[in-house]
PDB file of N, CA and C in Angstrom:
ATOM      1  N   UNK A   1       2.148  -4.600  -0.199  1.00  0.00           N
ATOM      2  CA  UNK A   1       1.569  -3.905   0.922  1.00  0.00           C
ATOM      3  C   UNK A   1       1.618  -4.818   2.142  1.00  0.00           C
ATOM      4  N   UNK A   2       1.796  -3.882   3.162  1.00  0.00           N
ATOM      5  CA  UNK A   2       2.496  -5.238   4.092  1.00  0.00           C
ATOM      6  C   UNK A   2       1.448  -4.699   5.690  1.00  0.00           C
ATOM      7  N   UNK A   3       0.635  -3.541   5.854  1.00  0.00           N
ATOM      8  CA  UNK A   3       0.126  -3.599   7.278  1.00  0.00           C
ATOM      9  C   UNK A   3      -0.814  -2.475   6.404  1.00  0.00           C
ATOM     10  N   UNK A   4      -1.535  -1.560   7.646  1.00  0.00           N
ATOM     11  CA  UNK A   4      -2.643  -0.476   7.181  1.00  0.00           C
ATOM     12  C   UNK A   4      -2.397   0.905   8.008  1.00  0.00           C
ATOM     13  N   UNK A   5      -2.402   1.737   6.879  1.00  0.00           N
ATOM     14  CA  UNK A   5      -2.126   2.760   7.064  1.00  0.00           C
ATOM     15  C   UNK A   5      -2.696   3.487   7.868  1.00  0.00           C
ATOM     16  N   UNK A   6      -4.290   3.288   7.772  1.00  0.00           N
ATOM     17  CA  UNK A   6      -5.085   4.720   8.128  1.00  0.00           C
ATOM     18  C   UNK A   6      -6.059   3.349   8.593  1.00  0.00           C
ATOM     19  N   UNK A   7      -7.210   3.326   9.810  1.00  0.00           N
ATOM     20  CA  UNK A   7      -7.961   2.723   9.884  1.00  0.00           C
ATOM     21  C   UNK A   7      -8.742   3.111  11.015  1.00  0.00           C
ATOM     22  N   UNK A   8     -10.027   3.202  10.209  1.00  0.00           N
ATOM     23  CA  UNK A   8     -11.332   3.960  10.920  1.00  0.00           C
ATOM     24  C   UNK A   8     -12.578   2.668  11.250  1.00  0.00           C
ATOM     25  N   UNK A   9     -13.293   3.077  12.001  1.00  0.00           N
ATOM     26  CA  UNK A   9     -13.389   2.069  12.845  1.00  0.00           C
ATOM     27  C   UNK A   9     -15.019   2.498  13.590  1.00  0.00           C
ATOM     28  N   UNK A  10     -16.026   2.172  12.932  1.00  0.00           N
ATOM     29  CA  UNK A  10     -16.945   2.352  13.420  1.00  0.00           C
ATOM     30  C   UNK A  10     -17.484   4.143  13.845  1.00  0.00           C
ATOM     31  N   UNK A  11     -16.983   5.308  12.938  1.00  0.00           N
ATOM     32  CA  UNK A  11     -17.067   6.680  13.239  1.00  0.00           C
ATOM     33  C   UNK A  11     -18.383   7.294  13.066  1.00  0.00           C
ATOM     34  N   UNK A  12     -18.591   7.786  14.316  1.00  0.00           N
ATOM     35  CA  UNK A  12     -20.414   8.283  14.169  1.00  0.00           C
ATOM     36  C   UNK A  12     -19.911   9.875  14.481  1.00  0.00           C
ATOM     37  N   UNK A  13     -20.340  10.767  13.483  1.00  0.00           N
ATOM     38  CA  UNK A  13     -21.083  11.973  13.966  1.00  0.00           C
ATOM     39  C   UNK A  13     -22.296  13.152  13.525  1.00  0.00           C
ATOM     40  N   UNK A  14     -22.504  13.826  15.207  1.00  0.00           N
ATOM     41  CA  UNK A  14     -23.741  14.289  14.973  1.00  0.00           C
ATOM     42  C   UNK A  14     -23.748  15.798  15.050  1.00  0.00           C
ATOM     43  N   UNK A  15     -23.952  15.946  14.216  1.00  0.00           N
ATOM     44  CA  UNK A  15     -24.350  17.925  14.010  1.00  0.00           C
ATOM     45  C   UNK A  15     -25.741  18.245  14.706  1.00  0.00           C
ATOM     46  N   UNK A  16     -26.237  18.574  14.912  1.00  0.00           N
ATOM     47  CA  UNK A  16     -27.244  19.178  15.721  1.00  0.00           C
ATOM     48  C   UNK A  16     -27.690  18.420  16.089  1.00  0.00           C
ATOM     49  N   UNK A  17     -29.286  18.182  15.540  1.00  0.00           N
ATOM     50  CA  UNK A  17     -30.098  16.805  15.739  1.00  0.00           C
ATOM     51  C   UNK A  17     -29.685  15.630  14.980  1.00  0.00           C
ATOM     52  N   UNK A  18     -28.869  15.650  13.705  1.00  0.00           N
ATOM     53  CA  UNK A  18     -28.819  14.904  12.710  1.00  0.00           C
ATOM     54  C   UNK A  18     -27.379  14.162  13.024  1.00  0.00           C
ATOM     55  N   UNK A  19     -27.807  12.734  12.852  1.00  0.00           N
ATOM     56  CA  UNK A  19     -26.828  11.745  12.816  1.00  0.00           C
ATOM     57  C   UNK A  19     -26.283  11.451  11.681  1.00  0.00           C
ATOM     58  N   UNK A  20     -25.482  12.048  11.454  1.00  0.00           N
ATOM     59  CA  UNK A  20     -24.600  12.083  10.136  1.00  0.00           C
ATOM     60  C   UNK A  20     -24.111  11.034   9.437  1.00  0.00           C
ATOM     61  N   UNK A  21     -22.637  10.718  10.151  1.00  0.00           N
ATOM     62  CA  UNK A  21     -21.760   9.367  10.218  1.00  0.00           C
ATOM     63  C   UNK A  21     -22.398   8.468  11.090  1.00  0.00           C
ATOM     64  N   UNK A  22     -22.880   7.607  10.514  1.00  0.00           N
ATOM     65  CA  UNK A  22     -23.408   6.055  11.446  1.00  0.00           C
ATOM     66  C   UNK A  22     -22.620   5.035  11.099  1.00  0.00           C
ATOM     67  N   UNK A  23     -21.405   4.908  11.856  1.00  0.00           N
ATOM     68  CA  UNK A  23     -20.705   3.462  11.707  1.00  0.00           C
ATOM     69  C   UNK A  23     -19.893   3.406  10.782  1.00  0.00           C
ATOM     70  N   UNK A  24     -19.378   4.627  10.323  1.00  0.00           N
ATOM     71  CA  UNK A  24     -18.404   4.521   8.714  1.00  0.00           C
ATOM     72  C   UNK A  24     -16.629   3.520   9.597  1.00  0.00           C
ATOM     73  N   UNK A  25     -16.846   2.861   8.118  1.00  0.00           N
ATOM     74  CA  UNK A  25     -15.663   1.730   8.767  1.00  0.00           C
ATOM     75  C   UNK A  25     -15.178   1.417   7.217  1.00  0.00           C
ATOM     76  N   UNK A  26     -13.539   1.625   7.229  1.00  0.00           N
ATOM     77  CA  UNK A  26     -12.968   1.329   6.241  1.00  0.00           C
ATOM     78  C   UNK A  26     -11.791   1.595   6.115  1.00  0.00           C
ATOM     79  N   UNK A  27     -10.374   0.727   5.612  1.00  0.00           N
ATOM     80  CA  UNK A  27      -9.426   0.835   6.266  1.00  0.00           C
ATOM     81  C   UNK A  27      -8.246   1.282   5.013  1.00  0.00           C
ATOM     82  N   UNK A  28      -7.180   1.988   4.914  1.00  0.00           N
ATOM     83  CA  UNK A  28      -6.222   2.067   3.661  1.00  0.00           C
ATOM     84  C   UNK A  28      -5.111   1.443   3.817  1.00  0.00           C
ATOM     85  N   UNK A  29      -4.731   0.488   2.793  1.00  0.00           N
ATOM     86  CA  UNK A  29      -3.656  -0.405   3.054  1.00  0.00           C
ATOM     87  C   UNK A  29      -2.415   0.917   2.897  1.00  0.00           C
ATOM     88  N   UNK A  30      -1.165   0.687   3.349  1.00  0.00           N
ATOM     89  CA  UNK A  30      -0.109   0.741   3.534  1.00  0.00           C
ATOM     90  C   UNK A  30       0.665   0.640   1.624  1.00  0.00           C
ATOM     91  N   UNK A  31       1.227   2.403   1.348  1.00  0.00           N
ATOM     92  CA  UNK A  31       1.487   1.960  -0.210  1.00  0.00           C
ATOM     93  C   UNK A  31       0.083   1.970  -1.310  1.00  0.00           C
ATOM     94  N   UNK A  32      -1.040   2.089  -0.309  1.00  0.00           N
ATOM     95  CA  UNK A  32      -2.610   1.726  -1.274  1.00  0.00           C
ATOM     96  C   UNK A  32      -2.991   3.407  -1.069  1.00  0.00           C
ATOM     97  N   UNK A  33      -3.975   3.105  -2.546  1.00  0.00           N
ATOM     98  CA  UNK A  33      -4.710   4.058  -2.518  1.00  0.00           C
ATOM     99  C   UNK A  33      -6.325   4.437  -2.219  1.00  0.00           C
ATOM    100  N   UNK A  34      -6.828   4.850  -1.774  1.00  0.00           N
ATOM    101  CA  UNK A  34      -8.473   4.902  -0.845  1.00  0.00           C
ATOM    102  C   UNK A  34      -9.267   5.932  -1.122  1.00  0.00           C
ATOM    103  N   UNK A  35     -10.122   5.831  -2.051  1.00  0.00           N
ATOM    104  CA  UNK A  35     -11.162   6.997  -2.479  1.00  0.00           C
ATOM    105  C   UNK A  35     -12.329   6.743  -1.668  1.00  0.00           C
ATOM    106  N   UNK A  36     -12.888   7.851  -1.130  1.00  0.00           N
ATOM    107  CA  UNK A  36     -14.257   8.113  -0.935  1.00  0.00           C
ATOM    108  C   UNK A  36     -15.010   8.744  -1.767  1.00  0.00           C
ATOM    109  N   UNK A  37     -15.947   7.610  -2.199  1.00  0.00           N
ATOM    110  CA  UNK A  37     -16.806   8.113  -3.621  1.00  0.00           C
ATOM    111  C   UNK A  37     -18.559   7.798  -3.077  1.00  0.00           C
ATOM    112  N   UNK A  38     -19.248   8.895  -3.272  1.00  0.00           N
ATOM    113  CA  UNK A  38     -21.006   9.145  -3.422  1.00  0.00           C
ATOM    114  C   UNK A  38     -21.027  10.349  -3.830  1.00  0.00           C
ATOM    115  N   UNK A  39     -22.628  10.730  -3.754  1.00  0.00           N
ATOM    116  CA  UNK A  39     -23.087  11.419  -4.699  1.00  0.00           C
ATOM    117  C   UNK A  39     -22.711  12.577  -3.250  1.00  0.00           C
ATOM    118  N   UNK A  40     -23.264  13.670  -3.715  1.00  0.00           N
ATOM    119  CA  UNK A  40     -23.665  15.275  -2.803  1.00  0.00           C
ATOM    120  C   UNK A  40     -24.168  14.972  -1.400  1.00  0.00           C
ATOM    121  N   UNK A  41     -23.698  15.302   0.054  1.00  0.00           N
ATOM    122  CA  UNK A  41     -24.507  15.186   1.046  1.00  0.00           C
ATOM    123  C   UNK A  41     -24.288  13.701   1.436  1.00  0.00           C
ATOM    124  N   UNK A  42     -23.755  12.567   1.166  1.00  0.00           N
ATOM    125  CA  UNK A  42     -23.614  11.602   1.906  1.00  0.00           C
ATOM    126  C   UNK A  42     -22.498  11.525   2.813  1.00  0.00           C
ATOM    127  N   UNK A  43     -21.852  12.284   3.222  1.00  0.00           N
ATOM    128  CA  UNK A  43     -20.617  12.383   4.281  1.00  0.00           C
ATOM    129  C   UNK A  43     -19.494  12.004   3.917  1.00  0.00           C
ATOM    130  N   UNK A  44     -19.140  12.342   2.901  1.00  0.00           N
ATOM    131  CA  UNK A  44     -17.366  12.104   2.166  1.00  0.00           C
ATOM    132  C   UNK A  44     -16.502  12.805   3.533  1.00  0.00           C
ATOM    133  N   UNK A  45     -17.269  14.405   3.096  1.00  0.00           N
ATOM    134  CA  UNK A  45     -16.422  15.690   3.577  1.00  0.00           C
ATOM    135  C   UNK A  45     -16.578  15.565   5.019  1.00  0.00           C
ATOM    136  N   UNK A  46     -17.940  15.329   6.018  1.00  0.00           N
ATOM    137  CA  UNK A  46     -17.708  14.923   7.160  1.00  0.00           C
ATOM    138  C   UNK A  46     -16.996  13.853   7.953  1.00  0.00           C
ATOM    139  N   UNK A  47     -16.695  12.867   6.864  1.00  0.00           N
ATOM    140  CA  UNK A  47     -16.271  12.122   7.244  1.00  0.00           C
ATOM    141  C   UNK A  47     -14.641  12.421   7.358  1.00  0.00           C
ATOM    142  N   UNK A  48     -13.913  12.879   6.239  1.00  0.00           N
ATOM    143  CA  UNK A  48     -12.369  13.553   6.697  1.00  0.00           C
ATOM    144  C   UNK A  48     -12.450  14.640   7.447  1.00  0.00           C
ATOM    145  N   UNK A  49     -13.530  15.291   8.159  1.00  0.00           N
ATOM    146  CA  UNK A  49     -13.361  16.611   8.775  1.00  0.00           C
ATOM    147  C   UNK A  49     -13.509  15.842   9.918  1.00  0.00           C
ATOM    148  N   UNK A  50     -14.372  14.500  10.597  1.00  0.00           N
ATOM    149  CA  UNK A  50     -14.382  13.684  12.000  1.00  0.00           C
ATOM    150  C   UNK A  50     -13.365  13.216  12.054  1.00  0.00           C
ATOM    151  N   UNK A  51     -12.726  12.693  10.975  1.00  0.00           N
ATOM    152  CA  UNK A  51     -11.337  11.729  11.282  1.00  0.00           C
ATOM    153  C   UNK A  51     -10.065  12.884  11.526  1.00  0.00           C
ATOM    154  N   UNK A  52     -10.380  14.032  11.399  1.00  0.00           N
ATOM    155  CA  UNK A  52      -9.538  15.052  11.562  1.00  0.00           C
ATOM    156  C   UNK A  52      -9.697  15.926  13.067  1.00  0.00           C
ATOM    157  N   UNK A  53     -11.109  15.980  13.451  1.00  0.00           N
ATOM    158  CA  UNK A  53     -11.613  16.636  14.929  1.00  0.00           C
ATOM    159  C   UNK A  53     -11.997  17.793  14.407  1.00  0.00           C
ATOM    160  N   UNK A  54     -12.029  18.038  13.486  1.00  0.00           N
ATOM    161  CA  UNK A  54     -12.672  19.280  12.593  1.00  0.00           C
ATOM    162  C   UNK A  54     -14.382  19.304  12.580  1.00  0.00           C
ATOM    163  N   UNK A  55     -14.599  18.441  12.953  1.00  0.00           N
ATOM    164  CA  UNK A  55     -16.120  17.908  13.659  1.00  0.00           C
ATOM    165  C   UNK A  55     -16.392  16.782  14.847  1.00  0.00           C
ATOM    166  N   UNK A  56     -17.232  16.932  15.421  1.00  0.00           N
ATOM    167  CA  UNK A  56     -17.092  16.090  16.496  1.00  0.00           C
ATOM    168  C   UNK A  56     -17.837  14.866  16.257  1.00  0.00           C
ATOM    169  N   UNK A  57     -16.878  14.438  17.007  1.00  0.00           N
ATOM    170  CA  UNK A  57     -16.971  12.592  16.629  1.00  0.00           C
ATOM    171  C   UNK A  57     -17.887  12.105  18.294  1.00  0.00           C
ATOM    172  N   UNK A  58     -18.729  11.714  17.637  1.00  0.00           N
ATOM    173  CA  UNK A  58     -19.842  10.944  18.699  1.00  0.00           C
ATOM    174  C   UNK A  58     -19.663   9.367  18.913  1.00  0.00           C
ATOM    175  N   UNK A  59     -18.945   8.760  17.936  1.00  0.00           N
ATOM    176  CA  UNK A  59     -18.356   7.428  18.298  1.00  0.00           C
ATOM    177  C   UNK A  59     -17.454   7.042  17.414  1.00  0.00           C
ATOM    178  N   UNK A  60     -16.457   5.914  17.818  1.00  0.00           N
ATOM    179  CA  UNK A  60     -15.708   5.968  16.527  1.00  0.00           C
ATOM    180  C   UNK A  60     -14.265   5.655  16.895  1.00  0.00           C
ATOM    181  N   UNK A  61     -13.678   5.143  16.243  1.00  0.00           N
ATOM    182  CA  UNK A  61     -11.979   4.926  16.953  1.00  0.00           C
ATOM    183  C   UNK A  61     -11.371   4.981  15.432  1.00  0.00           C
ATOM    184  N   UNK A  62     -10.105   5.896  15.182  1.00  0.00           N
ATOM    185  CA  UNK A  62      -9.124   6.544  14.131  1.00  0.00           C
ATOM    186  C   UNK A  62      -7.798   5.609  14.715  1.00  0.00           C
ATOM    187  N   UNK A  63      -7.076   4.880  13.850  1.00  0.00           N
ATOM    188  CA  UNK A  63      -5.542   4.714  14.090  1.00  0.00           C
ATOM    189  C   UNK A  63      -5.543   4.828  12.786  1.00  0.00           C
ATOM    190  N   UNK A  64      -3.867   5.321  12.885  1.00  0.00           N
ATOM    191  CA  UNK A  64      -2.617   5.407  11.982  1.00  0.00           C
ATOM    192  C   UNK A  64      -1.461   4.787  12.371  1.00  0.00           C
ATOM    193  N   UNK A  65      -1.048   3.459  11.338  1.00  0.00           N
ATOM    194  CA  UNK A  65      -0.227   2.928  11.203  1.00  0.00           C
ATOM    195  C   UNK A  65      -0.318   2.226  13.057  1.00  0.00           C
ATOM    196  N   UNK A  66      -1.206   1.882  13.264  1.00  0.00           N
ATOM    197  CA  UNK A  66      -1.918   1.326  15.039  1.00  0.00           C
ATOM    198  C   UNK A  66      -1.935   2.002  15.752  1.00  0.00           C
ATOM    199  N   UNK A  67      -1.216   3.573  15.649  1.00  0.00           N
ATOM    200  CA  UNK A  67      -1.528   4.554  17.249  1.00  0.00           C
ATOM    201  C   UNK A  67      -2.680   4.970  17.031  1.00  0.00           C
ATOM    202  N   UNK A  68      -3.666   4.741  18.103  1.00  0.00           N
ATOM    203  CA  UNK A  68      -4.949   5.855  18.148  1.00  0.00           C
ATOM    204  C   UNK A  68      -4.540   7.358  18.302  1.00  0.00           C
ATOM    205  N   UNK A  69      -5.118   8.265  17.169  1.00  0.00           N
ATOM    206  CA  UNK A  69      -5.313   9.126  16.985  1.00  0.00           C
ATOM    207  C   UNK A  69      -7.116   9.991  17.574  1.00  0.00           C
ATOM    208  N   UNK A  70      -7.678   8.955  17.818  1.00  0.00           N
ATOM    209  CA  UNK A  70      -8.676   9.526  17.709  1.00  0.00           C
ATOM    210  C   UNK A  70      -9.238  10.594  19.073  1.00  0.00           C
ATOM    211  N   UNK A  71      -8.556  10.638  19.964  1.00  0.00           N
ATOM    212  CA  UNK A  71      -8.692  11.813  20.747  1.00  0.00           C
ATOM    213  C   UNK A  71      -7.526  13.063  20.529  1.00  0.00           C
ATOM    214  N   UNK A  72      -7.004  12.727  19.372  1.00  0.00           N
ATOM    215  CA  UNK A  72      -5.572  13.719  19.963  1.00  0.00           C
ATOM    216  C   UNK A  72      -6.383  15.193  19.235  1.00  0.00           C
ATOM    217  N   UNK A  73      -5.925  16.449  19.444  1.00  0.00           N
ATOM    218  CA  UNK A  73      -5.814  17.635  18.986  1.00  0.00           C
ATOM    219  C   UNK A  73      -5.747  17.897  16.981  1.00  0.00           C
ATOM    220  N   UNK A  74      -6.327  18.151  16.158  1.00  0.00           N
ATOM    221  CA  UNK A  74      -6.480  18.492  14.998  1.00  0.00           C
ATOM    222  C   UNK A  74      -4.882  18.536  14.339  1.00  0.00           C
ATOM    223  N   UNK A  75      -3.494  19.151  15.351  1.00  0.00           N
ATOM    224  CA  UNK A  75      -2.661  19.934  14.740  1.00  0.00           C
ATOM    225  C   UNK A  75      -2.155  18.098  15.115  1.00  0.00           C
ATOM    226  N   UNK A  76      -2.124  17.796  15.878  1.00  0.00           N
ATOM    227  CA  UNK A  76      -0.906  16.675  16.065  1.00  0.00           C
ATOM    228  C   UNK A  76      -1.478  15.391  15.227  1.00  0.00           C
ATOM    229  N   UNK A  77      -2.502  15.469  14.841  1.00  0.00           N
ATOM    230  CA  UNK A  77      -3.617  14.477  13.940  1.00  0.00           C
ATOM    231  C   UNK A  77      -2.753  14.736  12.440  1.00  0.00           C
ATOM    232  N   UNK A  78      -2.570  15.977  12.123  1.00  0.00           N
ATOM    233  CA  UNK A  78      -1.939  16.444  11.293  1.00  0.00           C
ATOM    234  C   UNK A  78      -0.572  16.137  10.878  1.00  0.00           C
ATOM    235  N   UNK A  79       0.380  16.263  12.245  1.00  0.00           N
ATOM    236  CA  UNK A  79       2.024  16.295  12.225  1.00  0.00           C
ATOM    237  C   UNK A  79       1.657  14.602  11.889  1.00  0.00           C
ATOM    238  N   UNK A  80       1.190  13.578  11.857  1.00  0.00           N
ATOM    239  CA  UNK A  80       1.078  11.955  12.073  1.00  0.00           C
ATOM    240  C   UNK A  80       0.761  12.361  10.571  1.00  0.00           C
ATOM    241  N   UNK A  81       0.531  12.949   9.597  1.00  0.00           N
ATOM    242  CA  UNK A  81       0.374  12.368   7.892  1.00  0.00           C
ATOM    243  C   UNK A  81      -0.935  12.463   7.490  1.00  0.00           C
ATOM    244  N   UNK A  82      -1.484  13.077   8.445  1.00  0.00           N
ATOM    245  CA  UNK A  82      -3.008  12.884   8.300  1.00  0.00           C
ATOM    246  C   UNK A  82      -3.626  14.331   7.776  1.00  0.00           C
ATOM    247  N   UNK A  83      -3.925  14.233   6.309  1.00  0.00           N
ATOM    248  CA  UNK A  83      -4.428  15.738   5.993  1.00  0.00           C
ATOM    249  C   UNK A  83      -6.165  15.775   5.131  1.00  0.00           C
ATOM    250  N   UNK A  84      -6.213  16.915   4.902  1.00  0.00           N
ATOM    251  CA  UNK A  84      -7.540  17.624   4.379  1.00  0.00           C
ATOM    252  C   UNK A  84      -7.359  18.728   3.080  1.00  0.00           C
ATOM    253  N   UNK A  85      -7.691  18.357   1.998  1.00  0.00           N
ATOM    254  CA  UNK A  85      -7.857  19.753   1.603  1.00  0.00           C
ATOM    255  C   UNK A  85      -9.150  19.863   0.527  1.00  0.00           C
ATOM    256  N   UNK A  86     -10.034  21.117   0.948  1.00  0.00           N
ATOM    257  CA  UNK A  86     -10.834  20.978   0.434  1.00  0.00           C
ATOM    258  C   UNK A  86     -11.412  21.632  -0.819  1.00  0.00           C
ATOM    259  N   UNK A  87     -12.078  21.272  -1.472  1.00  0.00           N
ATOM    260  CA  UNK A  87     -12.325  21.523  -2.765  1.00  0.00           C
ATOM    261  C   UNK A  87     -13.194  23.089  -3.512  1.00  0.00           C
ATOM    262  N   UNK A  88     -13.469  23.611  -2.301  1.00  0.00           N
ATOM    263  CA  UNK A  88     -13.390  25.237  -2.865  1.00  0.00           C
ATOM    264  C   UNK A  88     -11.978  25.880  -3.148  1.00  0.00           C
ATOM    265  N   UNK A  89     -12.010  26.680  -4.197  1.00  0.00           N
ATOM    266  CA  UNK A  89     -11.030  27.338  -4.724  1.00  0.00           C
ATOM    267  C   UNK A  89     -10.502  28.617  -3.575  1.00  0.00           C
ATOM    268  N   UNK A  90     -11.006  28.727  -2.492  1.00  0.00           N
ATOM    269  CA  UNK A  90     -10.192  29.686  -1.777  1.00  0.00           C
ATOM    270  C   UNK A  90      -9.208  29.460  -0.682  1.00  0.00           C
ATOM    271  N   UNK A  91      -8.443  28.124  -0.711  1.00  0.00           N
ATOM    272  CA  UNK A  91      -7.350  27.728  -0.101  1.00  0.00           C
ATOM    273  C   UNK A  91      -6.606  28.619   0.310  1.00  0.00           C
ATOM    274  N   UNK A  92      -5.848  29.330  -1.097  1.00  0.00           N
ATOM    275  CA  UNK A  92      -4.892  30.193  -1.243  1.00  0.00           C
ATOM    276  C   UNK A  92      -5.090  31.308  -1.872  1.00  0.00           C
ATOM    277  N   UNK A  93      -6.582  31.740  -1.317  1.00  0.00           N
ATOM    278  CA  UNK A  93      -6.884  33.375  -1.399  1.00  0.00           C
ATOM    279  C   UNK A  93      -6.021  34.548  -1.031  1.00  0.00           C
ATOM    280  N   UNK A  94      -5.565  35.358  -2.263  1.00  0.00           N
ATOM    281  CA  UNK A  94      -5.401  36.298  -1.700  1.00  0.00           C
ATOM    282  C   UNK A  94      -3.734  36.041  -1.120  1.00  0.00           C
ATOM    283  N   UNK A  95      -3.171  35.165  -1.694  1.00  0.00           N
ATOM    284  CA  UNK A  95      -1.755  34.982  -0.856  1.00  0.00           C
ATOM    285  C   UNK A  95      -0.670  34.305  -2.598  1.00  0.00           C
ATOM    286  N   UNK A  96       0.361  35.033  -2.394  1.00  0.00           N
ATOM    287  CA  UNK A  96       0.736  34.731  -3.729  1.00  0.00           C
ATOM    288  C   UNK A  96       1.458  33.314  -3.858  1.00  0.00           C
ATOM    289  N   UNK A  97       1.944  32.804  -4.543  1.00  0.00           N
ATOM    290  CA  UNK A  97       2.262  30.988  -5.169  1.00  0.00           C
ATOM    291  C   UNK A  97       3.006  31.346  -6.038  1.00  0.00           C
ATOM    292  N   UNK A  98       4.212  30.974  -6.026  1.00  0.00           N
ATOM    293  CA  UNK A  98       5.440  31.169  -7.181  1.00  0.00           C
ATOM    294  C   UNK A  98       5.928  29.485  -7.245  1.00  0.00           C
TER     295      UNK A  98
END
């Protein structure tokens, strides 16, 4: 592994009154693999939905592979390698898969 892939950087966000993400910082090597592991309700899922703009990020700086990502648009966050998928079964409701 030779540089870092994905690297987040101090990401805060806040849903209503509640400060969600306070300071999540943690980086994926290049070739490595990076789990986010806790229990129910500690911000796994907010946390890939901020690094995505799928929630709003109140502080916080996102690069990939060193370009900041962290203001760009959800879709071009996306075209850069950067994905989501989440763990209810209705992804592919209703749409057929051969």
């Amino acid at each position: 592994m030779t540089g870092t892939a994905l690297s987040v950087d101090d990401l805060h966000c806040r849903l209503g009154e509640s400060h969600v993400l306070q300071g999540v910082t943690f980086d994926v090597p290049e070739g490595g693999v990076t789990a986010l592991l806790g229990r129910n309700g500690v911000g796994k899922t907010t946390t890939l939905r901020t690094m995505l703009g799928l929630a709003p990020r109140s502080g916080g700086r996102v690069t990939v592979a060193g370009d900041d990502i962290t203001r760009l648009p959800t879709h071009a966050i996306v075209q850069r390698g950067v994905g989501y998928v989440p763990e209810d079964r209705d992804v592919l409701a209703g749409r057929p898969v051969e």
